[in-house]
C-alpha atoms as a PDB file:
ATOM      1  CA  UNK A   1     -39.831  17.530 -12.222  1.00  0.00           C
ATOM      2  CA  UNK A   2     -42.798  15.555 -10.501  1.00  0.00           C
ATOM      3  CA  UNK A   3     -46.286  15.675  -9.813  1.00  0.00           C
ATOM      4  CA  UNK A   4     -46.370  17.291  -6.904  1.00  0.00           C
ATOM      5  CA  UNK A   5     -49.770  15.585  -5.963  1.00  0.00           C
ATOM      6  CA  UNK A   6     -47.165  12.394  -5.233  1.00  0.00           C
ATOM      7  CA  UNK A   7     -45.188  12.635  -1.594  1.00  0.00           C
ATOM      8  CA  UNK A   8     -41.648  13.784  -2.674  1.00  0.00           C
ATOM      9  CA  UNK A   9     -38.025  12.795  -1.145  1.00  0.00           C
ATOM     10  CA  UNK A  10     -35.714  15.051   0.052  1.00  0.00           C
ATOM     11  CA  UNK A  11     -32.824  15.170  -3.053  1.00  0.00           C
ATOM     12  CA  UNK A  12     -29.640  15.824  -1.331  1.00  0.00           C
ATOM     13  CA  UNK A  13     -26.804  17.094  -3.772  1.00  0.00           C
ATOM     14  CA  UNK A  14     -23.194  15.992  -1.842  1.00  0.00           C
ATOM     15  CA  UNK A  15     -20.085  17.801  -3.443  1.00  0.00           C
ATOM     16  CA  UNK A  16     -17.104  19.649  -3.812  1.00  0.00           C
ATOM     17  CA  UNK A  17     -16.898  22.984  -4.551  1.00  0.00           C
ATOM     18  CA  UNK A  18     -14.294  22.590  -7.586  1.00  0.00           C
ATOM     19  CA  UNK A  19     -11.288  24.017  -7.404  1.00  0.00           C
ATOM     20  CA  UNK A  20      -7.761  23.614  -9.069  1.00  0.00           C
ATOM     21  CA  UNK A  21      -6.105  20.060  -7.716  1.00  0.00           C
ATOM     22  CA  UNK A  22      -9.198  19.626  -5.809  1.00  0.00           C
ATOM     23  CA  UNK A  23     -11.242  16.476  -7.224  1.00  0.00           C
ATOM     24  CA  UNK A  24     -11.229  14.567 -10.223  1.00  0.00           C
ATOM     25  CA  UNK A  25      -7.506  14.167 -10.311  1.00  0.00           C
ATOM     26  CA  UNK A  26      -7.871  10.811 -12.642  1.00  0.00           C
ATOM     27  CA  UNK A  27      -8.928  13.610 -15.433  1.00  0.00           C
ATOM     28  CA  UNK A  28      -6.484  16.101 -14.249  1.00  0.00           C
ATOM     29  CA  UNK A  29      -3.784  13.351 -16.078  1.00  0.00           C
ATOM     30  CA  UNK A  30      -5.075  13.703 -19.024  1.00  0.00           C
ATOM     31  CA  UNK A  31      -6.958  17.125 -19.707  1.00  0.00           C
ATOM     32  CA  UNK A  32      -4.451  19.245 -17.276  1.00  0.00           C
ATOM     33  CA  UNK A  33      -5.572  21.058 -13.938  1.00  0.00           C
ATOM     34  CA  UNK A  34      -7.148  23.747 -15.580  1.00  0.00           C
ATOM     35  CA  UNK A  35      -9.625  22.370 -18.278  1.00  0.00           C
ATOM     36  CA  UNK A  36     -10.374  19.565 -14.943  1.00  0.00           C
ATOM     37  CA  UNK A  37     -11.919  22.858 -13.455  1.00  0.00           C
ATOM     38  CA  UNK A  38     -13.856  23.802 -15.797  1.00  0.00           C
ATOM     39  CA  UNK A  39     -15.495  20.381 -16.341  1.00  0.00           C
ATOM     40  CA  UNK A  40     -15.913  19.886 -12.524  1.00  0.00           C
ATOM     41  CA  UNK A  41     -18.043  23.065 -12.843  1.00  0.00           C
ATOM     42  CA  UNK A  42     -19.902  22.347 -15.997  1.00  0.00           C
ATOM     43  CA  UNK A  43     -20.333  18.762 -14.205  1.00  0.00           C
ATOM     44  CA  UNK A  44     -21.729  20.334 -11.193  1.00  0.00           C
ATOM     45  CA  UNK A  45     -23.872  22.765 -12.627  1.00  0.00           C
ATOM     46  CA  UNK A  46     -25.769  19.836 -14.131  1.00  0.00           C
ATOM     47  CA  UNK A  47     -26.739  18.241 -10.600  1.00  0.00           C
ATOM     48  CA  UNK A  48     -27.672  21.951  -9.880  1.00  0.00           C
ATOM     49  CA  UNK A  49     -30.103  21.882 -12.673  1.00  0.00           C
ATOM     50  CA  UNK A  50     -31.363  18.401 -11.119  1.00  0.00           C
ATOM     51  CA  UNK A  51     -31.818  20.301  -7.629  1.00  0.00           C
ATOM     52  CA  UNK A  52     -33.223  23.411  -8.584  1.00  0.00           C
ATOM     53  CA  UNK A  53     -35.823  21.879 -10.548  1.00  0.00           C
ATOM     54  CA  UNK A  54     -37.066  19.147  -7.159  1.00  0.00           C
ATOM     55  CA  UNK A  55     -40.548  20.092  -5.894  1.00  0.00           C
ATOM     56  CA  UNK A  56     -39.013  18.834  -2.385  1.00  0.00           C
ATOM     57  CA  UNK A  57     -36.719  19.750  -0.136  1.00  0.00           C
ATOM     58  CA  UNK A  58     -33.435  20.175  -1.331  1.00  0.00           C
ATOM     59  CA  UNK A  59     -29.984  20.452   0.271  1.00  0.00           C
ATOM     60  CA  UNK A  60     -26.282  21.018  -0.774  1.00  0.00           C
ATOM     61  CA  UNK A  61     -23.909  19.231   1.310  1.00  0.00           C
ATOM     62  CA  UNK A  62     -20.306  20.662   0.277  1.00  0.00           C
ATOM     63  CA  UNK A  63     -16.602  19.208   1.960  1.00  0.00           C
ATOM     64  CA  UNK A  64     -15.875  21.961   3.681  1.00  0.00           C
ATOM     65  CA  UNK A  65     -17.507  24.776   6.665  1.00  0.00           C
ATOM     66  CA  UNK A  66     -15.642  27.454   4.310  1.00  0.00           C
ATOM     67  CA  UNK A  67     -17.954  26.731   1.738  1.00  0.00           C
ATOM     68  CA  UNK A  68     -21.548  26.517   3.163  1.00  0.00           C
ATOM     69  CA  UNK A  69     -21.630  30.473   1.972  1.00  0.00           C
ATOM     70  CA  UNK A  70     -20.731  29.091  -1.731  1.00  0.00           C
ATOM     71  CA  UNK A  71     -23.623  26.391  -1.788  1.00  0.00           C
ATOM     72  CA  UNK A  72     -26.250  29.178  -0.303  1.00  0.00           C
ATOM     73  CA  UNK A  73     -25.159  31.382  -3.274  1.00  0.00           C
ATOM     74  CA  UNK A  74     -25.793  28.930  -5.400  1.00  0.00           C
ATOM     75  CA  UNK A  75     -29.272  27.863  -4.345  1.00  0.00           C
ATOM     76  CA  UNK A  76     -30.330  30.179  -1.961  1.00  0.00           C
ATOM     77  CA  UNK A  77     -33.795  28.262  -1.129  1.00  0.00           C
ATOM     78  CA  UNK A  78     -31.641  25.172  -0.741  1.00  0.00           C
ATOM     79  CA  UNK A  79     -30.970  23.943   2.813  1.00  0.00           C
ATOM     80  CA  UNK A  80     -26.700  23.990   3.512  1.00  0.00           C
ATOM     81  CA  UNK A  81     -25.769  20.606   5.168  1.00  0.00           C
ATOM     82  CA  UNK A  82     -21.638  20.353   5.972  1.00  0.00           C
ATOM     83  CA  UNK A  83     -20.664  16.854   5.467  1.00  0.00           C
ATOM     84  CA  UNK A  84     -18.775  15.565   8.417  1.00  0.00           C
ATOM     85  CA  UNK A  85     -15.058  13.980   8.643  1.00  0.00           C
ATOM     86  CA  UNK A  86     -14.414  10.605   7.544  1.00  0.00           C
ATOM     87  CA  UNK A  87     -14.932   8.063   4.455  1.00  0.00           C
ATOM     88  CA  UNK A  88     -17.540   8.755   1.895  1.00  0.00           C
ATOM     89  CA  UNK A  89     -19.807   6.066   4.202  1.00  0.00           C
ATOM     90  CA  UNK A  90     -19.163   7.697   6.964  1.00  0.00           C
ATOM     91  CA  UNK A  91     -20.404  11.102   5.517  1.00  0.00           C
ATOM     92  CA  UNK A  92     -23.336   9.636   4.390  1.00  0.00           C
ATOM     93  CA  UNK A  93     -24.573   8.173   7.324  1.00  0.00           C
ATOM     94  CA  UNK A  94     -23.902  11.456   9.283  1.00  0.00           C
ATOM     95  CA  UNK A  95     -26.271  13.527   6.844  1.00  0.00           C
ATOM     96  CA  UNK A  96     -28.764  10.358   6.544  1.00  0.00           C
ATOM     97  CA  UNK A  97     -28.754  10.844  10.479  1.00  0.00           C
ATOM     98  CA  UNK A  98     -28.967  14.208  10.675  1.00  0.00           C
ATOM     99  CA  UNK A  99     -31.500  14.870   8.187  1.00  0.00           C
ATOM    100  CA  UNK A 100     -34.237  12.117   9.503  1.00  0.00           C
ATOM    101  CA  UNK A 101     -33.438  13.680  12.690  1.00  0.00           C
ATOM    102  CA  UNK A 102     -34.836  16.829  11.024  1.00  0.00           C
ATOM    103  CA  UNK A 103     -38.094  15.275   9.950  1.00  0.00           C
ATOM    104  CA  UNK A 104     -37.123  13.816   6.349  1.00  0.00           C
ATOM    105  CA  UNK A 105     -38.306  10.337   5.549  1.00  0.00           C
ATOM    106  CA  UNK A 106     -36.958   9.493   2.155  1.00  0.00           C
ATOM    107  CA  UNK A 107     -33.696  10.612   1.251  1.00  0.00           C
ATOM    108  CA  UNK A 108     -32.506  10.559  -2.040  1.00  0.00           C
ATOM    109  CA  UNK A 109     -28.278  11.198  -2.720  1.00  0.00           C
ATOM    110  CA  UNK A 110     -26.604  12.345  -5.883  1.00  0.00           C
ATOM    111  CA  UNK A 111     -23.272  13.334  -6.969  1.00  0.00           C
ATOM    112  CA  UNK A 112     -22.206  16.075  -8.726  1.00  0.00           C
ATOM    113  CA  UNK A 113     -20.519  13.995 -11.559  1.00  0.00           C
ATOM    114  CA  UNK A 114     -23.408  12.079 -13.443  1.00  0.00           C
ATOM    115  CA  UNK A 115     -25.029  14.725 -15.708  1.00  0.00           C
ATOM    116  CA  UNK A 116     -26.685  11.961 -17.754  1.00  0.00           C
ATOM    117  CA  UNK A 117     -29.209  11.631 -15.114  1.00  0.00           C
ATOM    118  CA  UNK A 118     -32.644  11.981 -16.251  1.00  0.00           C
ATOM    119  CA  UNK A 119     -36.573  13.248 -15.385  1.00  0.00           C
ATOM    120  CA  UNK A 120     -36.998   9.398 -16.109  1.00  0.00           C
ATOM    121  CA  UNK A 121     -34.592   8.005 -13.892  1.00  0.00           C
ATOM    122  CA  UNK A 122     -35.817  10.256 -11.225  1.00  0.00           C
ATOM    123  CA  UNK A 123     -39.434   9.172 -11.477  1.00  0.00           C
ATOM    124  CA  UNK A 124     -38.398   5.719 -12.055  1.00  0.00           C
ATOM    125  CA  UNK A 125     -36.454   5.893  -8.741  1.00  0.00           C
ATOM    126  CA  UNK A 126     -39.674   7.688  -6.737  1.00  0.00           C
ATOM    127  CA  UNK A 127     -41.634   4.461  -8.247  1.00  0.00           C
ATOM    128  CA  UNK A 128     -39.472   2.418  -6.624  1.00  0.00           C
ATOM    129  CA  UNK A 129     -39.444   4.357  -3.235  1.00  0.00           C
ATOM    130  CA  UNK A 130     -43.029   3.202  -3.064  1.00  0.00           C
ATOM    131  CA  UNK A 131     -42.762  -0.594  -3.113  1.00  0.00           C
ATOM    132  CA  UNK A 132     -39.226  -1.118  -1.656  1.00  0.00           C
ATOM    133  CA  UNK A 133     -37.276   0.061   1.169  1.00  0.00           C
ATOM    134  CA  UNK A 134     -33.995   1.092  -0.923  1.00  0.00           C
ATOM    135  CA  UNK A 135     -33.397   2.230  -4.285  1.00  0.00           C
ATOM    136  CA  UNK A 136     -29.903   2.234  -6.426  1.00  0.00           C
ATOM    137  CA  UNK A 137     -29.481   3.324  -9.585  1.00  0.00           C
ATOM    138  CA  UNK A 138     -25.942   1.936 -10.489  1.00  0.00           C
ATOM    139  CA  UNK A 139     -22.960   3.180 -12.258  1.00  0.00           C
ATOM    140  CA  UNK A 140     -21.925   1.160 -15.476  1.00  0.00           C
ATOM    141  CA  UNK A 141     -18.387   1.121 -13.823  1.00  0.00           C
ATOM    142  CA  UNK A 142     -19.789  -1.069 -11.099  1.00  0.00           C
ATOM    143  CA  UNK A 143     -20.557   1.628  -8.418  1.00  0.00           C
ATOM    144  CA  UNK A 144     -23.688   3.202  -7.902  1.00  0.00           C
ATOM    145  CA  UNK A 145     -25.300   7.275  -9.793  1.00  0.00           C
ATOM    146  CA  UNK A 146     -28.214   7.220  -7.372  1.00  0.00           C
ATOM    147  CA  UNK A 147     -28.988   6.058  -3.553  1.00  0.00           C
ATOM    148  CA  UNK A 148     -32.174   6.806  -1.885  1.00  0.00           C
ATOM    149  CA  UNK A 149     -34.295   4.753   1.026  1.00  0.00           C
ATOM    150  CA  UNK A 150     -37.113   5.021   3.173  1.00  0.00           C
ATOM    151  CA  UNK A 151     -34.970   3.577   5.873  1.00  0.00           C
ATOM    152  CA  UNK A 152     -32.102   4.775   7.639  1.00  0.00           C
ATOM    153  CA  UNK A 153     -28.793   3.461   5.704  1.00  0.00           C
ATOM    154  CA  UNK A 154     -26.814   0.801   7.608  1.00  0.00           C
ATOM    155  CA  UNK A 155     -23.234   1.394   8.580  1.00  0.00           C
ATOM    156  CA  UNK A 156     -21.694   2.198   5.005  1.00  0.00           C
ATOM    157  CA  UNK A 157     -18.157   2.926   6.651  1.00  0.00           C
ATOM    158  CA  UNK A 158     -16.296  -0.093   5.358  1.00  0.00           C
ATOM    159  CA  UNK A 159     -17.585  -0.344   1.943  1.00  0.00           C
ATOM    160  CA  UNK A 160     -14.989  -0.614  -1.121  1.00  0.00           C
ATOM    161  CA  UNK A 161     -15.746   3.288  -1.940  1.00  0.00           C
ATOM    162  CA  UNK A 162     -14.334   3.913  -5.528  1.00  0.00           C
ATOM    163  CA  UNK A 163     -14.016   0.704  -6.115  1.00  0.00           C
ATOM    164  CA  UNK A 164     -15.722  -1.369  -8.825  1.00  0.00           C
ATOM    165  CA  UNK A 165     -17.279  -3.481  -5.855  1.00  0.00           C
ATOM    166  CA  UNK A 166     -19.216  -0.783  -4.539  1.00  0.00           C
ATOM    167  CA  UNK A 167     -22.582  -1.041  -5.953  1.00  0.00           C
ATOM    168  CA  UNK A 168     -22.585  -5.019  -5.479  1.00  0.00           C
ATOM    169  CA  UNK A 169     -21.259  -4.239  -1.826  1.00  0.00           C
ATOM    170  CA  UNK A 170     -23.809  -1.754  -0.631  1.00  0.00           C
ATOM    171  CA  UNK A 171     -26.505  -3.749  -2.302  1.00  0.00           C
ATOM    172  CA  UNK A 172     -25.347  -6.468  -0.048  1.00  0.00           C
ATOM    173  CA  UNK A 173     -25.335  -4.302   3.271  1.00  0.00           C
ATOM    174  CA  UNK A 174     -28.547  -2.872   2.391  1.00  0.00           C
ATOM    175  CA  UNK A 175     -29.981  -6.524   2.324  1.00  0.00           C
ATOM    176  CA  UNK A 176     -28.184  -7.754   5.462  1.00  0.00           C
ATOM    177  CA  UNK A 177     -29.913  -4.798   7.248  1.00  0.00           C
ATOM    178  CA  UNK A 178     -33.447  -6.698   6.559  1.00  0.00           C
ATOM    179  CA  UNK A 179     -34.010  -3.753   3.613  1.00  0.00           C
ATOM    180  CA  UNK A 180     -36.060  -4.789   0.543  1.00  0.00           C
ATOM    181  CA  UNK A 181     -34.041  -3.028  -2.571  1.00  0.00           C
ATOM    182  CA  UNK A 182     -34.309  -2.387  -5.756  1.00  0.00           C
ATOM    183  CA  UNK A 183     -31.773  -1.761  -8.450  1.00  0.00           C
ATOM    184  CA  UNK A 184     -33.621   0.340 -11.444  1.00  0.00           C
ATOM    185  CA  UNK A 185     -31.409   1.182 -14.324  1.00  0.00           C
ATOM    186  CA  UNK A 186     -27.604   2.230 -14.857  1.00  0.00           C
ATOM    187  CA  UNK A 187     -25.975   5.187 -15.839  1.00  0.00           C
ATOM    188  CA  UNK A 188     -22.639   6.239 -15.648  1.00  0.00           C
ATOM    189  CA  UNK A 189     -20.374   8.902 -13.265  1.00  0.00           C
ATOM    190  CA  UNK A 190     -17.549  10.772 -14.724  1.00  0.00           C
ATOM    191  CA  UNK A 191     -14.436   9.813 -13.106  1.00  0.00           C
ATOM    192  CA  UNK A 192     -11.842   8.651 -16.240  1.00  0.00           C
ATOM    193  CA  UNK A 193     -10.984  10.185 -19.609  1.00  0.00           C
ATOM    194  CA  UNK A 194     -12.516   7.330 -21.296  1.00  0.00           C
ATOM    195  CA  UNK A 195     -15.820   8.560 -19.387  1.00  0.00           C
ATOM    196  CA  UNK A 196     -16.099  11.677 -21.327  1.00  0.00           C
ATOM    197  CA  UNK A 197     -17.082   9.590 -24.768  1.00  0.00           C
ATOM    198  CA  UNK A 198     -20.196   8.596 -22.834  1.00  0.00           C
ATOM    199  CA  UNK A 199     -21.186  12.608 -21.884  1.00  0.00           C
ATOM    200  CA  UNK A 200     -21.260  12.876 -25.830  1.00  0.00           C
ATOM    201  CA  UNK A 201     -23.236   9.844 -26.443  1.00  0.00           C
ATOM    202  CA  UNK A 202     -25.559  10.697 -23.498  1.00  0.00           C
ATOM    203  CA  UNK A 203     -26.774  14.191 -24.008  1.00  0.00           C
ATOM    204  CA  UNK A 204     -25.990  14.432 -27.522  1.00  0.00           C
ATOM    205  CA  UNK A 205     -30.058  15.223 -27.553  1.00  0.00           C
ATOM    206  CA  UNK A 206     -30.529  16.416 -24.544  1.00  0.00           C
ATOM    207  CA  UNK A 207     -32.070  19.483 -25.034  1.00  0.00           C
ATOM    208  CA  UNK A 208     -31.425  21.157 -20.740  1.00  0.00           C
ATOM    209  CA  UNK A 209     -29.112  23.968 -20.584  1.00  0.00           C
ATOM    210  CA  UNK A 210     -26.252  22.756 -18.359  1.00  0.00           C
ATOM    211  CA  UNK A 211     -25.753  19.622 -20.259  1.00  0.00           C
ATOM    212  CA  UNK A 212     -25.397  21.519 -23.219  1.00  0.00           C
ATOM    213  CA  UNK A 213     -22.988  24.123 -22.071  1.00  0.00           C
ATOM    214  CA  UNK A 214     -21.285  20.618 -20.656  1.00  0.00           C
ATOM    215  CA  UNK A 215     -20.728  19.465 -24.044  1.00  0.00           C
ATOM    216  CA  UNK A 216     -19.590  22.661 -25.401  1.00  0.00           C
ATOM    217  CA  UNK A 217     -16.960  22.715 -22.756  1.00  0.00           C
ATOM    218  CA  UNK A 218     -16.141  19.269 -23.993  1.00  0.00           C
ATOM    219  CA  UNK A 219     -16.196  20.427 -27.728  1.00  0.00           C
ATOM    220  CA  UNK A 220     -13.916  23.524 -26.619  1.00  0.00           C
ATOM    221  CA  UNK A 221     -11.281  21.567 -25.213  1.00  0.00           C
ATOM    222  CA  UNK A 222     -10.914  19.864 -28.357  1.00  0.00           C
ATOM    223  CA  UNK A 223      -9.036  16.636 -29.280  1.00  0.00           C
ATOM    224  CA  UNK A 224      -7.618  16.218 -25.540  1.00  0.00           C
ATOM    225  CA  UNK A 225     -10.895  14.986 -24.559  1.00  0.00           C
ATOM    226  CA  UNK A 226     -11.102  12.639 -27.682  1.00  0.00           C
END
């Protein structure tokens, strides 16, 4: 995905595994339990394609000990990182923690549930990494696709997680904590109904393999995702 002649970040892939009622229940209203499933895979097996494609290290962090065996499956080269208890912040900070603890320097998080990530956001992002401490990419809905740093995050814990106010807020923390950051580009996450118009828009050309079996899942299911 990058020249490899450039010092790469770790990309670390946090998740769910998906499962029925587990996740993405704002969808689940609208599309029913089942068909929420199958998106929540197609969705993930995007940020796969993202991860198995990184010239650096790479880890899975799933929600649960139970499914550490799951995420090895999956990527078998791919270090297995189980998040800890608490917030999404808290989380974070635990794996930031534990993986500069390891030896990693730059740390780069995704989601599993922003397939319109690109090879250009990604490089645009490593750019970044070399000028400023901290690099966002934010989330059209006003929280953030992308966070990576050369620095150890502050304390995220209190931040307005799933809130519109989250990109602005972290931002703000990140600053506070004397880092230099830089916000480059938006995309979007998938976390309403309404979001699934954009997947269309998005990778209508996009020519990789799991966005495309993405949007036939979305063509499949027909005028409930209209």
């Amino acid at each position: 995905m990058h020249d490899r002649s450039c010092p790469c970040p770790a990309l670390i892939l946090v998740c769910k595994r998906p499962a029925l009622g587990h996740g993405k229940q704002r969808l689940a209203a609208r599309l029913g339990a089942v068909a929420t499933l199958e998106m929540a895979e197609r969705l993930l097996d995007c940020a796969l394609e993202d991860l198995a494609q990184w010239p650096g290290a790479r880890v899975i962090a799933p929600d649960a000990a139970t499914h550490c065996s799951w995420a090895r499956e999956l990527l078998p080269d791919c270090l297995c990182l189980l998040q800890s208890a608490g917030n999404l912040g808290e989380r974070l900070n635990a794996l930031d923690r534990q993986l500069r603890a390891a030896g990693e320097r730059t740390l780069i998080f995704i989601g599993s549930d922003a397939p319109a990530l690109t090879e250009d956001d990604y490089r645009r992002v490593r750019s970044a990494l070399g000028e400023v401490d901290s690099v966002l990419l934010a989330a059209r809905d006003g929280g953030v696709v992308l966070m990576a740093s050369n620095r150890p995050w502050p304390d995220l814990a209190e931040l307005p997680w799933s809130t519109p106010q989250l990109g602005e807020s972290l931002a703000t923390a990140c600053r506070q904590a004397g880092h230099s950051l830089q916000v480059c580009g938006e995309s979007f996450d998938v976390d309403e109904p309404a979001d699934l118009a954009w997947i269309r828009r998005a990778l209508a050309d996009d020519p990789r393999p799991a966005r495309q079996r993405l949007l036939a899942t979305l063509a499949s299911l027909g005028e409930v995702c209209a």
